[in-house]
C-alpha atoms as a PDB file:
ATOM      1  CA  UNK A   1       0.000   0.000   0.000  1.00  0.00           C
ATOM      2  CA  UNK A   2       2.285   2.113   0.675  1.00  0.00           C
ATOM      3  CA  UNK A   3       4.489   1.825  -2.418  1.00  0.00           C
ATOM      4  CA  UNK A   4       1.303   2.342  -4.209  1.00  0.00           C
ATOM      5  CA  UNK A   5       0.435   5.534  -2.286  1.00  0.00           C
ATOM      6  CA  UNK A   6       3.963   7.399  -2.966  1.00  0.00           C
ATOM      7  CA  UNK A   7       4.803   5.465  -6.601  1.00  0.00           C
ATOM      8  CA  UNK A   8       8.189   4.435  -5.130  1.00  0.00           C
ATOM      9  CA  UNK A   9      10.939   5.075  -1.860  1.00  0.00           C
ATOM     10  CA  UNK A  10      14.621   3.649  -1.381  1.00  0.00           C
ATOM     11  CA  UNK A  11      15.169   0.790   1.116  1.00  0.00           C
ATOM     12  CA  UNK A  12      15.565   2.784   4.167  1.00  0.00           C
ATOM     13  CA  UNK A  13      11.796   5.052   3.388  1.00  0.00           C
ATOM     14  CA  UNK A  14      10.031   1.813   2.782  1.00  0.00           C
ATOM     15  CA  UNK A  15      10.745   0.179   5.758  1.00  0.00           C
ATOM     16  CA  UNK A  16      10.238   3.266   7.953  1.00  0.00           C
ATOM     17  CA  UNK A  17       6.522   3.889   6.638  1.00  0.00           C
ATOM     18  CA  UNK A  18       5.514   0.914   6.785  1.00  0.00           C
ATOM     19  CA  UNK A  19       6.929   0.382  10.851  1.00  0.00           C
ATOM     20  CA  UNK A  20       9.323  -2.344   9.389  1.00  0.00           C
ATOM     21  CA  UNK A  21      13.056  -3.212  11.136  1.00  0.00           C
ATOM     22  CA  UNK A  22      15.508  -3.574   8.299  1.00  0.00           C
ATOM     23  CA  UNK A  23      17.603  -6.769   9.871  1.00  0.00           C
ATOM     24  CA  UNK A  24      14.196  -8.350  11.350  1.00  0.00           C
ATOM     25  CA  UNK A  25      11.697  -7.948   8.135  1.00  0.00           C
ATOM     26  CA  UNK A  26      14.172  -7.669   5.102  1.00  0.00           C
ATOM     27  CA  UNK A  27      12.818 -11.397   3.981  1.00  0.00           C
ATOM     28  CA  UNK A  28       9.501  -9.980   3.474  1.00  0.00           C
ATOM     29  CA  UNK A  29      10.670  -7.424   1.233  1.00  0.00           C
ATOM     30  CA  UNK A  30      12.776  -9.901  -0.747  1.00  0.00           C
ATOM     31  CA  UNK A  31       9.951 -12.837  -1.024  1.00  0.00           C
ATOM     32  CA  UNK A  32       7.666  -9.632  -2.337  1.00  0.00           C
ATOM     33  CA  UNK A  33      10.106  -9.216  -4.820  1.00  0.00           C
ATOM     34  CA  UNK A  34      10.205 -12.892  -5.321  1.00  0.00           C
ATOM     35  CA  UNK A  35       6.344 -12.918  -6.130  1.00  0.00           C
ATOM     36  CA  UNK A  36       6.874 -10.078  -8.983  1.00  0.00           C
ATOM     37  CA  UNK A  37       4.609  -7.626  -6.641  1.00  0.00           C
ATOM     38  CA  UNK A  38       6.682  -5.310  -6.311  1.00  0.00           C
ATOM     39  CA  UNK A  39      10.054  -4.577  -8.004  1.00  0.00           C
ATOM     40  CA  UNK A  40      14.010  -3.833  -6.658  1.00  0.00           C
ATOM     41  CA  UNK A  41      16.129  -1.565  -8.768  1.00  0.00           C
ATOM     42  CA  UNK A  42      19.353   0.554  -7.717  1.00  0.00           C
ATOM     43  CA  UNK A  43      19.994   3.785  -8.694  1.00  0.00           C
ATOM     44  CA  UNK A  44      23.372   5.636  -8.762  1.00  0.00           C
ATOM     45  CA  UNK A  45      23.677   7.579  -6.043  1.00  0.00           C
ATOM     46  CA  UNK A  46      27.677   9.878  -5.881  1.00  0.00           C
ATOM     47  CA  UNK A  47      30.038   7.868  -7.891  1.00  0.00           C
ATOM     48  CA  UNK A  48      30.565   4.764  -6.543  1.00  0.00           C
ATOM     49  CA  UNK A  49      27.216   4.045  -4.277  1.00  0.00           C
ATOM     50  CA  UNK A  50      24.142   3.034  -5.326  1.00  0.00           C
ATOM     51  CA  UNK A  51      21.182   3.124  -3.601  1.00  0.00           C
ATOM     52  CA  UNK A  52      18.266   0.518  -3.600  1.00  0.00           C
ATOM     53  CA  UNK A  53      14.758   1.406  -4.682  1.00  0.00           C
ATOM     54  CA  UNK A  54      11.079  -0.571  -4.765  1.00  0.00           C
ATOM     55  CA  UNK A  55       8.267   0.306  -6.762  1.00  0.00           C
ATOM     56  CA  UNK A  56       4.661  -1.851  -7.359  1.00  0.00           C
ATOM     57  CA  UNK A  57       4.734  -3.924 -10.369  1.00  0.00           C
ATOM     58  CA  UNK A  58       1.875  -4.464 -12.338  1.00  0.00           C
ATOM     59  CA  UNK A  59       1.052  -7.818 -11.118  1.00  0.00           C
ATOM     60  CA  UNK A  60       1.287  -5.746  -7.413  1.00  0.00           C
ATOM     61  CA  UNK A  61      -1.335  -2.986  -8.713  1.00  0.00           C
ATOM     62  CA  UNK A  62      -3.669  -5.573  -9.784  1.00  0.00           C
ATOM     63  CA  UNK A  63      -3.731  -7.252  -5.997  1.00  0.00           C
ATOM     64  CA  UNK A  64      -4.120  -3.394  -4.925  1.00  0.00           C
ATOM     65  CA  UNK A  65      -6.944  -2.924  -7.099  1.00  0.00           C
ATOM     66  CA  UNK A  66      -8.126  -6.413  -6.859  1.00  0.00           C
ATOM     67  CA  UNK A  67      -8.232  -7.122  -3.185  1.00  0.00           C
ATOM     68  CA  UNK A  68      -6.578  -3.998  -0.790  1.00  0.00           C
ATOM     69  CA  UNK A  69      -8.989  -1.157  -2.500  1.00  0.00           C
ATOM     70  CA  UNK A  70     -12.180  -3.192  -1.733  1.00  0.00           C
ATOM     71  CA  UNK A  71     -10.778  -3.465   1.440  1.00  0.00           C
ATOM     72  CA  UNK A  72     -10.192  -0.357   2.840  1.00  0.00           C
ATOM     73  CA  UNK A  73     -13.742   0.981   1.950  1.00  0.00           C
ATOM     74  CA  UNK A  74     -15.297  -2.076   3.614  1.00  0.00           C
ATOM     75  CA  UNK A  75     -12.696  -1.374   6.926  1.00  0.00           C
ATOM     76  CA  UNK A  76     -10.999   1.846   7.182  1.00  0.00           C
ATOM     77  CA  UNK A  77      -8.201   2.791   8.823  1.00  0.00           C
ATOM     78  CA  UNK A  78      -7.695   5.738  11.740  1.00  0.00           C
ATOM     79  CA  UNK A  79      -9.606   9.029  10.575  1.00  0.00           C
ATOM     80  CA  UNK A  80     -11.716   7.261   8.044  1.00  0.00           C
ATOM     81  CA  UNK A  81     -13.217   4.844  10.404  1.00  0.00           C
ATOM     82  CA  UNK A  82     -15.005   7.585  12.418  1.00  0.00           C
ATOM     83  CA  UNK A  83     -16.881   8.866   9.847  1.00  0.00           C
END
């Protein structure tokens, strides 16, 4: 979700949105990867670094649109559930 909600963020923005600890929740990333919902790529980043980034895949927008979307209107999260 959140990937869909800001297109895409490096390694160390994805984890921190979603409440994630790099060491203890890296596999999740990496089997997400594995399933072709969401994509790795590195970008330069100086001359010699690179840094890692994630976006959704299309096969990830799908499940979005498919399953999450439905979702949240049925059970909304903090502001929109008081409504």
């Amino acid at each position: 979700m959140k990937l869909s909600d800001y297109g895409e963020l490096n390694q160390s923005q994805l984890m921190s949105y979603c409440g994630l600890n790099n060491v203890k929740h890296k596999p999740i990333i990496d089997e997400l990867v594995e399933k072709g919902l969401i994509i790795r790529f590195e970008e330069p980043w100086g001359e010699q670094n690179r840094i890692i980034k994630y976006r959704v895949s299309e096969k990830g927008k799908e499940i979005v649109e498919a399953v999450l979307e439905p979702y949240e209107l049925l059970f909304p999260r903090g502001e929109d559930r008081k409504k």
